[in-house]
N, C-alpha and C. Protein backbone atom coordinates (compact mmCIF):
# COMPACT_ATOMS: atom_id res chain seq x y z
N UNK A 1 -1.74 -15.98 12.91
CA UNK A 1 -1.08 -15.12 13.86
C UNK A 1 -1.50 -15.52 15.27
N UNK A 2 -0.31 -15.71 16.14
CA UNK A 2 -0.77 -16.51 17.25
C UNK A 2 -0.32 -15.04 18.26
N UNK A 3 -0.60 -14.58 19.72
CA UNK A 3 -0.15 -14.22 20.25
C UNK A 3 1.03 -14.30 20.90
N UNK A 4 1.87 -15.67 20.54
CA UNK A 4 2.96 -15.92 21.19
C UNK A 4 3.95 -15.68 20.07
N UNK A 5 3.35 -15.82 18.83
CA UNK A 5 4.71 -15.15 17.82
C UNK A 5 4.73 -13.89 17.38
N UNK A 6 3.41 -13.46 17.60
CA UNK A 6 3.42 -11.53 17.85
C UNK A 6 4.24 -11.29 18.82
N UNK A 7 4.11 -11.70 20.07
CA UNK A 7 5.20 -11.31 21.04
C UNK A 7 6.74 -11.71 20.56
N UNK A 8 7.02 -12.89 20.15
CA UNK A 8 8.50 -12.93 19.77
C UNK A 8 9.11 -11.98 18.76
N UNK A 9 7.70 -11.60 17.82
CA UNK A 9 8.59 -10.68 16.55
C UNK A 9 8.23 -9.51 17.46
N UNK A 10 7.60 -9.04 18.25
CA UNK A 10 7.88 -7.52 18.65
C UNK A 10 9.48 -7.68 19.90
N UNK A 11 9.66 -9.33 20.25
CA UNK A 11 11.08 -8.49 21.30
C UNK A 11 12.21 -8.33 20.28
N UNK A 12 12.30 -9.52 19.20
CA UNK A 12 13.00 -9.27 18.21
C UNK A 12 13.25 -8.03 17.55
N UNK A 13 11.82 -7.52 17.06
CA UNK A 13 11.95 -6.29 16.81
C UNK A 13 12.75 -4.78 17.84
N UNK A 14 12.13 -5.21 18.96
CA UNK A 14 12.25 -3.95 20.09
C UNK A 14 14.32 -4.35 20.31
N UNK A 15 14.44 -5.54 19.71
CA UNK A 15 15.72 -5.71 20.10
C UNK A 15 16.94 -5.29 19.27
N UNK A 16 15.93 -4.91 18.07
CA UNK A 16 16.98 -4.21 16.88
C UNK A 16 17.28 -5.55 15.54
N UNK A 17 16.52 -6.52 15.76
CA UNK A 17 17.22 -8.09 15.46
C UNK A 17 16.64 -7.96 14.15
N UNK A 18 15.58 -7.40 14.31
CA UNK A 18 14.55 -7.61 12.47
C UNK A 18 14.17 -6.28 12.49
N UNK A 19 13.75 -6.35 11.42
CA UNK A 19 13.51 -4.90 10.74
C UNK A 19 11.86 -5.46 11.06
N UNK A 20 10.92 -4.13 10.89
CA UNK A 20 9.44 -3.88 11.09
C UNK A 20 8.76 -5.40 10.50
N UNK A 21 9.41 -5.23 8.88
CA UNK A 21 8.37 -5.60 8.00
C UNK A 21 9.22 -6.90 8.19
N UNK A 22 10.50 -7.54 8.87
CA UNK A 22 11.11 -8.99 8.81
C UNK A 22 10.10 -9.59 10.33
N UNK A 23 9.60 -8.46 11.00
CA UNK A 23 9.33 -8.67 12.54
C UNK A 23 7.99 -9.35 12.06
N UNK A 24 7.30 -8.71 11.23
CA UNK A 24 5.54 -9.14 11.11
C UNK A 24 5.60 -10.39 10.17
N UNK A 25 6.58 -10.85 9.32
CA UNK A 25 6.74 -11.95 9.01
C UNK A 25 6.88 -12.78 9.83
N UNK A 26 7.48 -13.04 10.41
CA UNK A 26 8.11 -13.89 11.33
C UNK A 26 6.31 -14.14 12.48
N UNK A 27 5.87 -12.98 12.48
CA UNK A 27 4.45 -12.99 13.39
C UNK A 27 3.34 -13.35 12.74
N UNK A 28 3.62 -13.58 11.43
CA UNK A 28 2.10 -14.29 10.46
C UNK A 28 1.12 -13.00 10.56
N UNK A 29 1.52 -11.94 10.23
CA UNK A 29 1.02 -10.88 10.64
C UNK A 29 1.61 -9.38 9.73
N UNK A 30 0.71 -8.47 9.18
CA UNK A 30 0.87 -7.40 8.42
C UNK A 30 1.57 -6.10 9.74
N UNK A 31 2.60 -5.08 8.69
CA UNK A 31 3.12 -4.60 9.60
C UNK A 31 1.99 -3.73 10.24
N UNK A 32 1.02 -3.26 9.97
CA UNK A 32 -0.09 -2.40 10.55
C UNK A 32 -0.28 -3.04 11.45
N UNK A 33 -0.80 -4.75 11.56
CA UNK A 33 -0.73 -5.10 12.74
C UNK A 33 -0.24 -5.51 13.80
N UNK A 34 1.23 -5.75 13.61
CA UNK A 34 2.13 -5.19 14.29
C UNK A 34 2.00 -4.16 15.12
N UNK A 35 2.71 -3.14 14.52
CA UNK A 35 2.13 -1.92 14.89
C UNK A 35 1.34 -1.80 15.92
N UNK A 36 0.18 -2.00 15.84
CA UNK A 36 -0.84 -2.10 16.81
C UNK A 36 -0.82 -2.80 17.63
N UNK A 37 -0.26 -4.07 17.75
CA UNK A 37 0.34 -4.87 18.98
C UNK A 37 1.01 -4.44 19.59
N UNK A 38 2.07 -3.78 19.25
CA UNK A 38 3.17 -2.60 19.91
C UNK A 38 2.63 -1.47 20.35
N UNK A 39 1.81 -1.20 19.84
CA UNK A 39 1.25 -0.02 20.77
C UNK A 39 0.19 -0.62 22.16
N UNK A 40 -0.39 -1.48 21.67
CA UNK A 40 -1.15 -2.23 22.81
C UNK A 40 -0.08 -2.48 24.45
N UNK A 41 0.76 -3.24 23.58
CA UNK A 41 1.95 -3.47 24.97
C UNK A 41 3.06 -2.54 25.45
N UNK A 42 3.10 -1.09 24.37
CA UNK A 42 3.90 -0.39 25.19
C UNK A 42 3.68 0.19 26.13
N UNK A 43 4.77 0.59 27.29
CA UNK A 43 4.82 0.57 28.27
C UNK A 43 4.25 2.77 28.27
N UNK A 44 2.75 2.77 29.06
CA UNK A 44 2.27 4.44 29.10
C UNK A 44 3.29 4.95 29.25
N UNK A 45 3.32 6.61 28.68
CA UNK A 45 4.09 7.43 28.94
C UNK A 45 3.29 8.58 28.57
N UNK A 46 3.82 9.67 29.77
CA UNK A 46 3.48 10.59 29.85
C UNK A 46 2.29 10.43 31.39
N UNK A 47 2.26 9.79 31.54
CA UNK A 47 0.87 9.79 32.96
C UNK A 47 1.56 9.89 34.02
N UNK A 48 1.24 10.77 34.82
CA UNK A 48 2.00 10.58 36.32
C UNK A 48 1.66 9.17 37.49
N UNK A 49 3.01 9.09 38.12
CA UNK A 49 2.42 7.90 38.65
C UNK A 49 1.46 8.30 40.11
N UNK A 50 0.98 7.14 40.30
CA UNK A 50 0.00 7.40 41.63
C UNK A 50 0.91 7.60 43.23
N UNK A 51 0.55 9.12 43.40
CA UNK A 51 0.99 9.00 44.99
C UNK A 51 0.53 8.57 46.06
């Protein structure tokens, strides 16, 4: 599992293109860790921004 094909199966994924468990294939990678890559790079929510 390289970081550059974790990133391709999560835009794939985020893009609707593969399903979870076609996304972590494609990433040499279990969907749990997936998962957790996606949560690493999603974008915060809920925090206010700085005024």
């Amino acid at each position: 599992m390289t970081s550059k094909s974790v990133a391709t199966a999560l835009t794939l994924y985020r893009a609707r293109t593969l399903t979870l468990e076609q996304a972590a294939t494609v990433g040499g990678c279990s969907v749990a860790q997936l998962e957790e890559s996606a949560r690493a790079f999603a974008p915060a929510t809920g925090s206010p921004a700085d005024d």
